[in-house]
N, C-alpha and C. Protein backbone atom coordinates (compact mmCIF):
# COMPACT_ATOMS: atom_id res chain seq x y z
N UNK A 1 10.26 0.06 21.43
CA UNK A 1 9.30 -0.94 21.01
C UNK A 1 10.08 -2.21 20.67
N UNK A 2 9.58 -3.56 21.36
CA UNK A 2 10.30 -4.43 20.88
C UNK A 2 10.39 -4.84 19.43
N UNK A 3 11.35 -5.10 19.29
CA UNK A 3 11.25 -5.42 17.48
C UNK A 3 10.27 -6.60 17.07
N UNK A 4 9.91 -7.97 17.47
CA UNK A 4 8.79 -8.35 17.48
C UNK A 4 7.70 -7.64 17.37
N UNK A 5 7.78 -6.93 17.91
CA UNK A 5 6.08 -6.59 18.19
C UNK A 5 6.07 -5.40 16.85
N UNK A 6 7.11 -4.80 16.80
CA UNK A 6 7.39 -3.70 15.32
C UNK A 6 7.12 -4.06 13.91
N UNK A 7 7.70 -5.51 14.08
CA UNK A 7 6.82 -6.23 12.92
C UNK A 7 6.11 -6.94 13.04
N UNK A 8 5.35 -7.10 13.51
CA UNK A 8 4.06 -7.58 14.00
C UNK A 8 3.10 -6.87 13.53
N UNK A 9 3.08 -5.30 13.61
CA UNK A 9 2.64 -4.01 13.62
C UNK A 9 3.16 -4.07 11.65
N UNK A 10 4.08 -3.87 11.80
CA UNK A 10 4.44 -3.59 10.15
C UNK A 10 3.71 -4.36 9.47
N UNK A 11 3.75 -5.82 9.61
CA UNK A 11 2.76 -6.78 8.87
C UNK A 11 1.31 -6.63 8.72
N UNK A 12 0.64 -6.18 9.62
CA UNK A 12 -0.33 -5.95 10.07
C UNK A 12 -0.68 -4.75 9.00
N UNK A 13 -0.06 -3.88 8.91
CA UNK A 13 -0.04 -2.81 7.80
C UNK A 13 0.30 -2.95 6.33
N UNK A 14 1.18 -3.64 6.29
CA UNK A 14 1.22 -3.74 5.34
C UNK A 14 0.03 -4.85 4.33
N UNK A 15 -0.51 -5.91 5.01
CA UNK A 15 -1.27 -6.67 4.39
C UNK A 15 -2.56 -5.16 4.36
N UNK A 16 -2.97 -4.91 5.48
CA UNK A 16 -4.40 -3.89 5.50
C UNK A 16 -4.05 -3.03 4.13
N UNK A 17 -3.04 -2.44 4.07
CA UNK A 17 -2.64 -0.95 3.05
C UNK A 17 -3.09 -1.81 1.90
N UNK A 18 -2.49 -3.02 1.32
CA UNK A 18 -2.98 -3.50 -0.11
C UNK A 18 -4.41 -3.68 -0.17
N UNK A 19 -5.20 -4.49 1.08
CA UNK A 19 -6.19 -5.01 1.35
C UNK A 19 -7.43 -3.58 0.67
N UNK A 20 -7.05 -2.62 1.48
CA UNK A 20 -7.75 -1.29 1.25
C UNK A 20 -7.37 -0.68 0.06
N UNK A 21 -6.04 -0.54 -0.18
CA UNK A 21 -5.72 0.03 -1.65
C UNK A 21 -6.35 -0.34 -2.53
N UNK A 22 -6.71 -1.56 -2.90
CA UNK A 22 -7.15 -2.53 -3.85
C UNK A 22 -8.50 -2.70 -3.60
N UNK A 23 -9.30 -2.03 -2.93
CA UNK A 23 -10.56 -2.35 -2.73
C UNK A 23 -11.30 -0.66 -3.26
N UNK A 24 -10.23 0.00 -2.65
CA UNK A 24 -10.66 1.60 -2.82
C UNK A 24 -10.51 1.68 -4.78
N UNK A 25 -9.00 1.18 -5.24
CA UNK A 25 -9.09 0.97 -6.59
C UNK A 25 -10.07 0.46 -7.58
N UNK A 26 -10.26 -1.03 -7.15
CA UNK A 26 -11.41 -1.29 -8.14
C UNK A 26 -13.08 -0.73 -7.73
N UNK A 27 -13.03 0.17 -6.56
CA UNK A 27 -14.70 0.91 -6.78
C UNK A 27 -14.52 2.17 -7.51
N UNK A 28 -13.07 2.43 -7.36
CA UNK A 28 -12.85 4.01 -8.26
C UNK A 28 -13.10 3.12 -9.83
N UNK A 29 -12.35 2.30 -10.20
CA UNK A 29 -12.54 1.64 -11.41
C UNK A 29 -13.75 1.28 -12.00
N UNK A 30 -14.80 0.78 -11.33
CA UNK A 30 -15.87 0.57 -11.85
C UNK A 30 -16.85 1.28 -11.61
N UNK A 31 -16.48 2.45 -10.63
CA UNK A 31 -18.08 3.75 -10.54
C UNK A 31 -17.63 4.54 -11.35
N UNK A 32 -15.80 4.50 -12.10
CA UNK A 32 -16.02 6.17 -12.77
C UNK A 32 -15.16 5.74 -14.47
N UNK A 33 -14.83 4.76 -14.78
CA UNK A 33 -13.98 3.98 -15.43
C UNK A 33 -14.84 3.19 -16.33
N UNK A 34 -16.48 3.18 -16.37
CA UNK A 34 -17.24 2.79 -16.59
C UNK A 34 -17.41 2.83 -18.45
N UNK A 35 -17.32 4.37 -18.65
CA UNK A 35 -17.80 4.49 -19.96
C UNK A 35 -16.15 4.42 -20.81
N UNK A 36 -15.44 4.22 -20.06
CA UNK A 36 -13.82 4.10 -20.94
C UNK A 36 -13.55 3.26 -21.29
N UNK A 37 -12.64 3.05 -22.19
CA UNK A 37 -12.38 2.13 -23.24
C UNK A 37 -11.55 0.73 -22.37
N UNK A 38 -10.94 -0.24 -22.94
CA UNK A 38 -9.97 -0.81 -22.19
C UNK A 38 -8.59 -0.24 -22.05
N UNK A 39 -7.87 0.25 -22.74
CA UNK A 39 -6.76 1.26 -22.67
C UNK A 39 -6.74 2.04 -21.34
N UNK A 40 -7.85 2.62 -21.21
CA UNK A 40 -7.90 3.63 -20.43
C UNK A 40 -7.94 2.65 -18.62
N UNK A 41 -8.99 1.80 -18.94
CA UNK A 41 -8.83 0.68 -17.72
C UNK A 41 -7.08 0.33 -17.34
N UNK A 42 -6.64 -0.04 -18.35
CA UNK A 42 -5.18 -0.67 -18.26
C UNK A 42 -4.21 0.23 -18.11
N UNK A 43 -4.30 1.80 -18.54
CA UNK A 43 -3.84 2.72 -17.98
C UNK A 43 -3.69 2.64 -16.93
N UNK A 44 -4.60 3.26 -15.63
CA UNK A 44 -5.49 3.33 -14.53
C UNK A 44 -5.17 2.12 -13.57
N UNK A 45 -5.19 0.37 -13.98
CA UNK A 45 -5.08 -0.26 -13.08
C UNK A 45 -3.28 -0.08 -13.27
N UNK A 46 -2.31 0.22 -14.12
CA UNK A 46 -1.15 -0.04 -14.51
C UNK A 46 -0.66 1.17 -13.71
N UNK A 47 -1.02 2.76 -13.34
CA UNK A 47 -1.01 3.30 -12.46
C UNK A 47 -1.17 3.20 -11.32
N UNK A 48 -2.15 2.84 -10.74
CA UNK A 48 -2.23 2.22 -9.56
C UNK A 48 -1.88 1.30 -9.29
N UNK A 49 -1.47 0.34 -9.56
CA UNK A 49 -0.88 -0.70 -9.39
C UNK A 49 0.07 -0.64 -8.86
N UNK A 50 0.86 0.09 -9.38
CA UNK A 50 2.64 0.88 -9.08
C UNK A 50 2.42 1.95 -8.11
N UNK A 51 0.94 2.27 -7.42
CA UNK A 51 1.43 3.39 -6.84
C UNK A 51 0.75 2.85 -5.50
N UNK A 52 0.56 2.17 -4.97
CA UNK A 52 0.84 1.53 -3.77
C UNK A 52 2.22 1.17 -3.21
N UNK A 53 2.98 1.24 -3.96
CA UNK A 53 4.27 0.58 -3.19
C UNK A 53 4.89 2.35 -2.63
N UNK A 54 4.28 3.66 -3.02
CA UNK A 54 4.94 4.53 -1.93
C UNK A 54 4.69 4.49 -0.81
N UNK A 55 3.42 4.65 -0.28
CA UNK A 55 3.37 3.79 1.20
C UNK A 55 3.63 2.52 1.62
N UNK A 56 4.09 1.85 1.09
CA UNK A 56 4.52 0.63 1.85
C UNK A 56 5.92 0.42 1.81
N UNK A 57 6.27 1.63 1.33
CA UNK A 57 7.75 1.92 0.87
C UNK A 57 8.26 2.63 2.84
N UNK A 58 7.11 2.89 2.97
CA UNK A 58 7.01 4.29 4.38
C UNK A 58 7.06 3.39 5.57
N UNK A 59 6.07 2.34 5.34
CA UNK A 59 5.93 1.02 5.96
C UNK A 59 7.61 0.45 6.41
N UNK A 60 7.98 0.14 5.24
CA UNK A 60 8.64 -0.65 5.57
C UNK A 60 9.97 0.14 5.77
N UNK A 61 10.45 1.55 5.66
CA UNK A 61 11.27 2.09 6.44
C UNK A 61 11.37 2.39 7.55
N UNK A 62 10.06 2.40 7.62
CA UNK A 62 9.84 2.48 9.41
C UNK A 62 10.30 1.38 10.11
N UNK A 63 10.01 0.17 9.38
CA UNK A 63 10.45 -1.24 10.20
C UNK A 63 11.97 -1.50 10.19
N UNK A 64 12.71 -1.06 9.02
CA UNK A 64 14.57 -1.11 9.50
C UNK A 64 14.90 0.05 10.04
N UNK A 65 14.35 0.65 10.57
CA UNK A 65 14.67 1.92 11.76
C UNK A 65 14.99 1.59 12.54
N UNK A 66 16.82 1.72 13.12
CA UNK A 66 16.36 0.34 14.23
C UNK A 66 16.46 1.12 15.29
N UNK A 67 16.38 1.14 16.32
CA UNK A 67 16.55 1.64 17.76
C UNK A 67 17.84 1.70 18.89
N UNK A 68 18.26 3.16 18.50
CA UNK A 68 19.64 2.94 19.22
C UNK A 68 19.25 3.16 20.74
N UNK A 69 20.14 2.51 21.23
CA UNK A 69 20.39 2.47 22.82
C UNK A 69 20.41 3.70 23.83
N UNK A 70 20.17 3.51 24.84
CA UNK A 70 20.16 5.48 25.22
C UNK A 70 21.90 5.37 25.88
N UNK A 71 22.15 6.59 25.88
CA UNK A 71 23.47 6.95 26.22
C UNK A 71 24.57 7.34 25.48
């Protein structure tokens, strides 16, 4: 795969993964997070927050993978 086009692809993922992370987060936050205190909110977004970067951690090892030559 040309490397252009690898990150092209990586970018592409990586903006979508937050885009969705963060969308899936605040409906979990406000359909079930509802009757909790603020603590518990700031818990919760302070967890998640930090836990998006393991996949994009996956993301972006995939993109310095580099491609050895055949032979």
């Amino acid at each position: 795969m040309p490397l252009r086009l690898k990150k092209l692809i990586g970018t592409i993922l990586l903006v979508a993964l937050v885009v969705i992370y963060a969308l899936i987060a605040s409906a979990v936050a406000v359909t079930r997070l509802v009757e909790y205190g603020p603590v518990v909110h700031l818990l919760f977004f302070l967890f998640s927050g930090l836990l998006w970067v393991l996949p994009a951690m996956g993301i972006i090892k995939w993109l310095m993978i580099e491609r050895r030559p055949n032979g």
